[in-house]
Protein backbone atom coordinates (compact mmCIF):
# COMPACT_ATOMS: atom_id res chain seq x y z
CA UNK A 1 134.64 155.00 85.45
CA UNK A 2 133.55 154.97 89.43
CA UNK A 3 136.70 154.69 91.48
CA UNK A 4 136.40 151.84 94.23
CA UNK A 5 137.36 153.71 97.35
CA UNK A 6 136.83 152.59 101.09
CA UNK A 7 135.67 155.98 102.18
CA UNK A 8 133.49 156.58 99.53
CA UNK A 9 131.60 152.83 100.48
CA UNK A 10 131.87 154.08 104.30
CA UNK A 11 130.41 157.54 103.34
CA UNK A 12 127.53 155.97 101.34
CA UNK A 13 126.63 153.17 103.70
CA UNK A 14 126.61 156.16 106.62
CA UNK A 15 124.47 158.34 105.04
CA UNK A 16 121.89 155.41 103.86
CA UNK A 17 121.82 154.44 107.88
CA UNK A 18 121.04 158.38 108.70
CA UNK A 19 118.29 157.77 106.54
CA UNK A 20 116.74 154.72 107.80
CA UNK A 21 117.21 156.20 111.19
CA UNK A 22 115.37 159.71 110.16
CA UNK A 23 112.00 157.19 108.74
CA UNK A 24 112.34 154.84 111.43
CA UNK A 25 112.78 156.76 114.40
CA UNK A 26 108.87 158.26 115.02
CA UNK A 27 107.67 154.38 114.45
CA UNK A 28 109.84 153.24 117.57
CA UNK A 29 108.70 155.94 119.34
CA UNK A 30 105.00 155.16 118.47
CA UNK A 31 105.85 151.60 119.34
CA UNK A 32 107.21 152.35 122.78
CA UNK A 33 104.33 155.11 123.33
CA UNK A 34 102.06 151.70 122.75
CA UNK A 35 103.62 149.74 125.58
CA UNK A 36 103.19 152.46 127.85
CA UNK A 37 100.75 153.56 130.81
CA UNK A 38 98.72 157.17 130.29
CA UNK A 39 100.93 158.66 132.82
CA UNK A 40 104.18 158.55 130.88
CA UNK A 41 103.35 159.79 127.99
CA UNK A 42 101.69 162.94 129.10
CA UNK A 43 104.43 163.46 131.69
CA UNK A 44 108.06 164.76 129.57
CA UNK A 45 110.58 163.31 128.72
CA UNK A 46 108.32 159.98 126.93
CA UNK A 47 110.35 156.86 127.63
CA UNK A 48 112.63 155.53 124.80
CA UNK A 49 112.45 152.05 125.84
CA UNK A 50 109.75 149.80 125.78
CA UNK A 51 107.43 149.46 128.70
CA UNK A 52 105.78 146.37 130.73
CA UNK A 53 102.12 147.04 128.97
CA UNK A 54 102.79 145.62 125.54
CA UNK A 55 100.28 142.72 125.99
CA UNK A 56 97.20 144.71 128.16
CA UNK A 57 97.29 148.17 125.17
CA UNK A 58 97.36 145.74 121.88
CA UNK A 59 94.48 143.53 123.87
CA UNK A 60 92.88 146.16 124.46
CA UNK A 61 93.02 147.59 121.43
CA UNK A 62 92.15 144.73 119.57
CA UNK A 63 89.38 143.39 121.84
CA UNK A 64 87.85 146.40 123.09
CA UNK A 65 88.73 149.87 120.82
CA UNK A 66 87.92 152.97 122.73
CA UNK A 67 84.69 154.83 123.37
CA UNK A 68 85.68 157.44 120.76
CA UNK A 69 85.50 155.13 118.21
CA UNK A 70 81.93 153.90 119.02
CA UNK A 71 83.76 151.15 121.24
CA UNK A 72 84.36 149.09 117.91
CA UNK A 73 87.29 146.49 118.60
CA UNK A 74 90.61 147.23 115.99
CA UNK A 75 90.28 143.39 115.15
CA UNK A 76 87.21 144.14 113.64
CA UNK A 77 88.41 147.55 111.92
CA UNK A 78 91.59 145.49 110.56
CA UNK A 79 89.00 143.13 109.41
CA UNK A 80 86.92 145.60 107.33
CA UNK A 81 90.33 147.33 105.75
CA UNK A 82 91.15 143.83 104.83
CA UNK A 83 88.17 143.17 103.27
CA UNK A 84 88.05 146.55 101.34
CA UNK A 85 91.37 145.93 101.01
CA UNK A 86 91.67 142.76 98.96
CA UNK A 87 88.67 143.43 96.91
CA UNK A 88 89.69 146.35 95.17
CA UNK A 89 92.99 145.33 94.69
CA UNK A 90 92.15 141.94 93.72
CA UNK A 91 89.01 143.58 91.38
CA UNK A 92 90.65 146.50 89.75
CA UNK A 93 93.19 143.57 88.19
CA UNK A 94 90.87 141.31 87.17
CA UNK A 95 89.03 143.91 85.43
CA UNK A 96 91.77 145.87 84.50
CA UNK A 97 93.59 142.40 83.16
CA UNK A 98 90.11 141.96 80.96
CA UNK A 99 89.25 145.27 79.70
CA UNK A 100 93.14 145.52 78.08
CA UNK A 101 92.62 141.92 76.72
CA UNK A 102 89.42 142.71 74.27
CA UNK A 103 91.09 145.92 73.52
CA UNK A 104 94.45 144.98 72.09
CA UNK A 105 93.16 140.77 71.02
CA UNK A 106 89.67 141.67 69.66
CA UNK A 107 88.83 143.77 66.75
CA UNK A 108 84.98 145.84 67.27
CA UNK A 109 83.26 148.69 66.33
CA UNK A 110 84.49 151.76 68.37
CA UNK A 111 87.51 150.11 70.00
CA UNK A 112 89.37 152.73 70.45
CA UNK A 113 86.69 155.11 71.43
CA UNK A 114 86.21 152.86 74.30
CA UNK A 115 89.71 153.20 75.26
CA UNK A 116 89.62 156.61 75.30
CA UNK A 117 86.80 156.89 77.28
CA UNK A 118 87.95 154.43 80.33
CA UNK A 119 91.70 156.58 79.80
CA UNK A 120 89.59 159.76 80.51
CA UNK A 121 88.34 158.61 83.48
CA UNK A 122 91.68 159.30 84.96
CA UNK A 123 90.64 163.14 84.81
CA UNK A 124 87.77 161.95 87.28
CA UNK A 125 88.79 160.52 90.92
CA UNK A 126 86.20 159.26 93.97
CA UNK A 127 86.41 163.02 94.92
CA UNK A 128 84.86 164.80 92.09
CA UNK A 129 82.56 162.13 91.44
CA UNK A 130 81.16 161.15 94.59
CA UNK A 131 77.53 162.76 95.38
CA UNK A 132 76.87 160.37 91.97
CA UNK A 133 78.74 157.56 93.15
CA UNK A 134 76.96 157.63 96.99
CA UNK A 135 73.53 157.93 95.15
CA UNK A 136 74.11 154.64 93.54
CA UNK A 137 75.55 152.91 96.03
CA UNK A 138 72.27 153.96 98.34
CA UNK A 139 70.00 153.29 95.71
CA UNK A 140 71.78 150.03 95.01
CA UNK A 141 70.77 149.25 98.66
CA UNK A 142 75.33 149.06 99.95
CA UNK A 143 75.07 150.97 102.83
CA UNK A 144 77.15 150.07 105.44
CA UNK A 145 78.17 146.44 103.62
CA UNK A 146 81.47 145.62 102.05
CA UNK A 147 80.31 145.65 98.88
CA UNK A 148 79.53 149.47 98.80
CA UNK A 149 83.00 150.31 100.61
CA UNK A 150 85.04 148.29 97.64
CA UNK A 151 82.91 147.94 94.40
CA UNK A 152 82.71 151.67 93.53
CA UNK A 153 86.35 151.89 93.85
CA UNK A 154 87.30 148.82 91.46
CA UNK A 155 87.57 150.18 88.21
CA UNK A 156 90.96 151.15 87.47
CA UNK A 157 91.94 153.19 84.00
CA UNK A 158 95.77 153.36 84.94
CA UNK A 159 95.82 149.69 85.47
CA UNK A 160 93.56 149.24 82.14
CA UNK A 161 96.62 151.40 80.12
CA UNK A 162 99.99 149.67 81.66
CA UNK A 163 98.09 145.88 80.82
CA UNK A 164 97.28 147.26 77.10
CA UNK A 165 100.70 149.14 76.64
CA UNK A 166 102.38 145.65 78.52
CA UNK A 167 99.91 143.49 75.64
CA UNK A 168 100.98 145.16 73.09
CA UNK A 169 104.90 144.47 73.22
CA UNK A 170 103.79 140.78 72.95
CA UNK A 171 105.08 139.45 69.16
CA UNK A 172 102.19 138.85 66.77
CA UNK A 173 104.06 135.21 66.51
CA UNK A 174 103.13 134.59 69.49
CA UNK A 175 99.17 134.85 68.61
CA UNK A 176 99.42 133.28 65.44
CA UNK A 177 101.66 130.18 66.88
CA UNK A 178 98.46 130.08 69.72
CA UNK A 179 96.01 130.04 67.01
CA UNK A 180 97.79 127.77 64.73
CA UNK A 181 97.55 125.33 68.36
CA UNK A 182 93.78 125.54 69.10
CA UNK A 183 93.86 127.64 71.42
CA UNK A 184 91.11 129.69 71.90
CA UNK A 185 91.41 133.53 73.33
CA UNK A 186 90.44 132.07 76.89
CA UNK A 187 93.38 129.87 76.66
CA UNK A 188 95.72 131.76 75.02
CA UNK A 189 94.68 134.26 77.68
CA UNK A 190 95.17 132.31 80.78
CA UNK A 191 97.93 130.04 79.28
CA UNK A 192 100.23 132.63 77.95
CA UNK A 193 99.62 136.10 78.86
CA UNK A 194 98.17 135.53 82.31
CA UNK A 195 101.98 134.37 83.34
CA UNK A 196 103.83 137.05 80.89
CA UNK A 197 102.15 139.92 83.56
CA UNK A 198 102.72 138.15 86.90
CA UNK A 199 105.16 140.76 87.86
CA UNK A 200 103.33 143.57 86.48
CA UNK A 201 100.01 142.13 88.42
CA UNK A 202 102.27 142.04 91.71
CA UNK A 203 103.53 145.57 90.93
CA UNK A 204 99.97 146.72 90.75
CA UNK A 205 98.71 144.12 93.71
CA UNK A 206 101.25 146.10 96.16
CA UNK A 207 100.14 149.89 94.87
CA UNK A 208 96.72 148.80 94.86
CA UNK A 209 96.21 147.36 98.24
CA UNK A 210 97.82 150.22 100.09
CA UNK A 211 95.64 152.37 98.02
CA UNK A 212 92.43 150.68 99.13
CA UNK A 213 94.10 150.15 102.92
CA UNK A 214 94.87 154.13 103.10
CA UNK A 215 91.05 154.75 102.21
CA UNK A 216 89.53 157.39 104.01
CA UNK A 217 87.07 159.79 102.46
CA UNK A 218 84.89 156.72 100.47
CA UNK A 219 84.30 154.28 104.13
CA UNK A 220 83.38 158.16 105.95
CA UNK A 221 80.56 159.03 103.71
CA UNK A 222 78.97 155.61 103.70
CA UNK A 223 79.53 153.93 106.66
CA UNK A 224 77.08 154.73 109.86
CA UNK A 225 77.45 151.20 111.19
CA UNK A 226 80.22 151.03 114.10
CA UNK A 227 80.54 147.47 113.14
CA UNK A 228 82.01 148.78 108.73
CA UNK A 229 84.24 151.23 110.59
CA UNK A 230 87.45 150.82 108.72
CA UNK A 231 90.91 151.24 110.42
CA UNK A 232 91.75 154.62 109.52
CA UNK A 233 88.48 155.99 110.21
CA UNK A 234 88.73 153.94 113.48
CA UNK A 235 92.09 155.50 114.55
CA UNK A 236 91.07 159.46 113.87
CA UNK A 237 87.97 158.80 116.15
CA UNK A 238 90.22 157.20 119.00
CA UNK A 239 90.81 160.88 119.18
CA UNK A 240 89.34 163.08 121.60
CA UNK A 241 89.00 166.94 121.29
CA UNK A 242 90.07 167.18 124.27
CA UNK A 243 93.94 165.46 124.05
CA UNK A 244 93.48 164.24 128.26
CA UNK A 245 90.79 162.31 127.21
CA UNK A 246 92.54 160.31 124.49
CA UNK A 247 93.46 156.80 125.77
CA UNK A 248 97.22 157.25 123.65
CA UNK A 249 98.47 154.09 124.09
CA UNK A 250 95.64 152.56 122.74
CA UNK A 251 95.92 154.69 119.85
CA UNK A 252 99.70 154.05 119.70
CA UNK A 253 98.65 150.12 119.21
CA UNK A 254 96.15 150.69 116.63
CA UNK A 255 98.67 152.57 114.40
CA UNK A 256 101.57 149.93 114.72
CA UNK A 257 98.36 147.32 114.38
CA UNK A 258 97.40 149.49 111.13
CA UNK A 259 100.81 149.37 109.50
CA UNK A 260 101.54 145.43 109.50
CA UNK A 261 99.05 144.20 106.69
CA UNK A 262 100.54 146.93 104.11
CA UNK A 263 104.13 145.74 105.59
CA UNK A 264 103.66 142.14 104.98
CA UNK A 265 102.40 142.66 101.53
CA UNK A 266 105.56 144.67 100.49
CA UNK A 267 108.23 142.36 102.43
CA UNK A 268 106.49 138.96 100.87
CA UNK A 269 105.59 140.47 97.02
CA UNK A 270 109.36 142.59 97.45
CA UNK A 271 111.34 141.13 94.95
CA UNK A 272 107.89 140.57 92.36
CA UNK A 273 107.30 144.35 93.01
CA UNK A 274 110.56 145.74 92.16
CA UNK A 275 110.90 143.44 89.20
CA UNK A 276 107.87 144.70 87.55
CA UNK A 277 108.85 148.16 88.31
CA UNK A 278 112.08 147.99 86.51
CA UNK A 279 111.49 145.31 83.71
CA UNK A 280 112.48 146.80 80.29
CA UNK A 281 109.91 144.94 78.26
CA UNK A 282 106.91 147.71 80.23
């Protein structure tokens, strides 16, 4: 049995505040480097507390960009990250969500075989397959377009195998009592199951977005176009080689400006997330 000592809450509660100030620390600093002029950054100590040019950096940033990044504003690099964003996380569920469904609900020729082949797609990531992947996507004519930066990167065999493993813990009674209803595999589909895996979809939703946000390699190799630059790719050309040309608080803005989409999916899908993280049924 735990003993229920004062010390032992005060110890815990101290050493869970170390931690949030050890992860939080370098983002205040990055968010009083963005309120900043030039000058005091490059000149030690850097200021700990925020400075007067909060509103001309983030309108800059956000209106303007810098000249390292082909002059493309961050509004229009959030944009593009959103875009690529949503779509893959948004696709690789709805296919995902689909794929599972005829695997475990309908019985055809090679079934299994076709599991097994989307499962061993895990062994093959955008990396290894992406001379392939670019040739389609140029031949396909998705250069520089939305549609190249998210539709290669919607198929999803992980999500595929935690929807079939989820489907399959569903009772047989509940099929039969479906079928004994009228309802067809659409309805029993969107009726039944679709609201069984809402945490398990908002689990994935939260991975998945951050996956697609965090994108890096895929936008690089086929993206010319300053106006498809995403917002990582935007914030590693801010820049320079040379570190006094590199407009910092600028750069300072477009990180914090880079880190609030992936925040406000986690804080608003939070308690969804965690839930179908820890649900015993998965």
């Amino acid at each position: 049995m735990v003993e229920n000592r004062r010390w032992l809450n005060l110890l815990s509660h101290a050493i869970l505040l170390l931690g949030i100030g050890v992860l939080a620390f370098p983002i205040y600093v990055t968010f009083v480097a963005s309120t900043v002029e030039m000058r005091d950054i490059i000149r030690p100590p850097l200021p700990l507390v925020p400075g007067p040019h909060f509103i001309d950096n983030y309108s800059e940033a956000l209106t303007r960009g810098v000249a390292q990044a082909s002059g493309s504003p961050v509004a229009l690099m959030l944009w593009n990250s959103l875009v690529m964003a949503l779509a893959i996380a948004i696709g690789k569920i709805v296919i995902s969500l689909l794929s599972a469904f005829a695997i475990v609900y309908f019985r055809f020729p090679l079934r299994m075989l076709c599991f097994w082949t989307i499962f061993i797609t895990l062994m093959l990531p955008v990396e290894v397959r992406i001379l392939p992947t670019f040739k389609v996507v140029a031949d396909l004519g998705m250069l520089n377009s939305h549609a190249g930066l998210a539709i290669p990167l919607i198929a999803s065999a992980t999500a595929t195998f935690l929807f079939r493993q989820f489907f399959l813990t569903i009772p047989d009674e509940l099929v039969e009592a479906a079928r004994m209803d009228g309802a067809g595999p659409l309805r029993f589909f969107n009726d039944i199951l679709l609201p069984l895996t809402r945490t398990n979809v908002a689990a994935l939703f939260v991975i998945l977005f951050i996956y697609g946000w965090n994108q890096y390699l895929w936008p690089l190799l086929i993206t010319t176009d300053a106006s498809m630059t995403t917002i990582v790719m935007g914030i590693n050309r801010m820049i320079a080689p040379s570190e006094d040309q590199t407009n910092w608080p600028v750069v300072m803005a477009t990180t914090m400006l880079a880190m609030l989409p992936p925040i406000i999916v986690v804080v608003t899908m939070q308690r969804l997330f965690v839930k179908g993280l820890v649900e015993t049924e998965k």
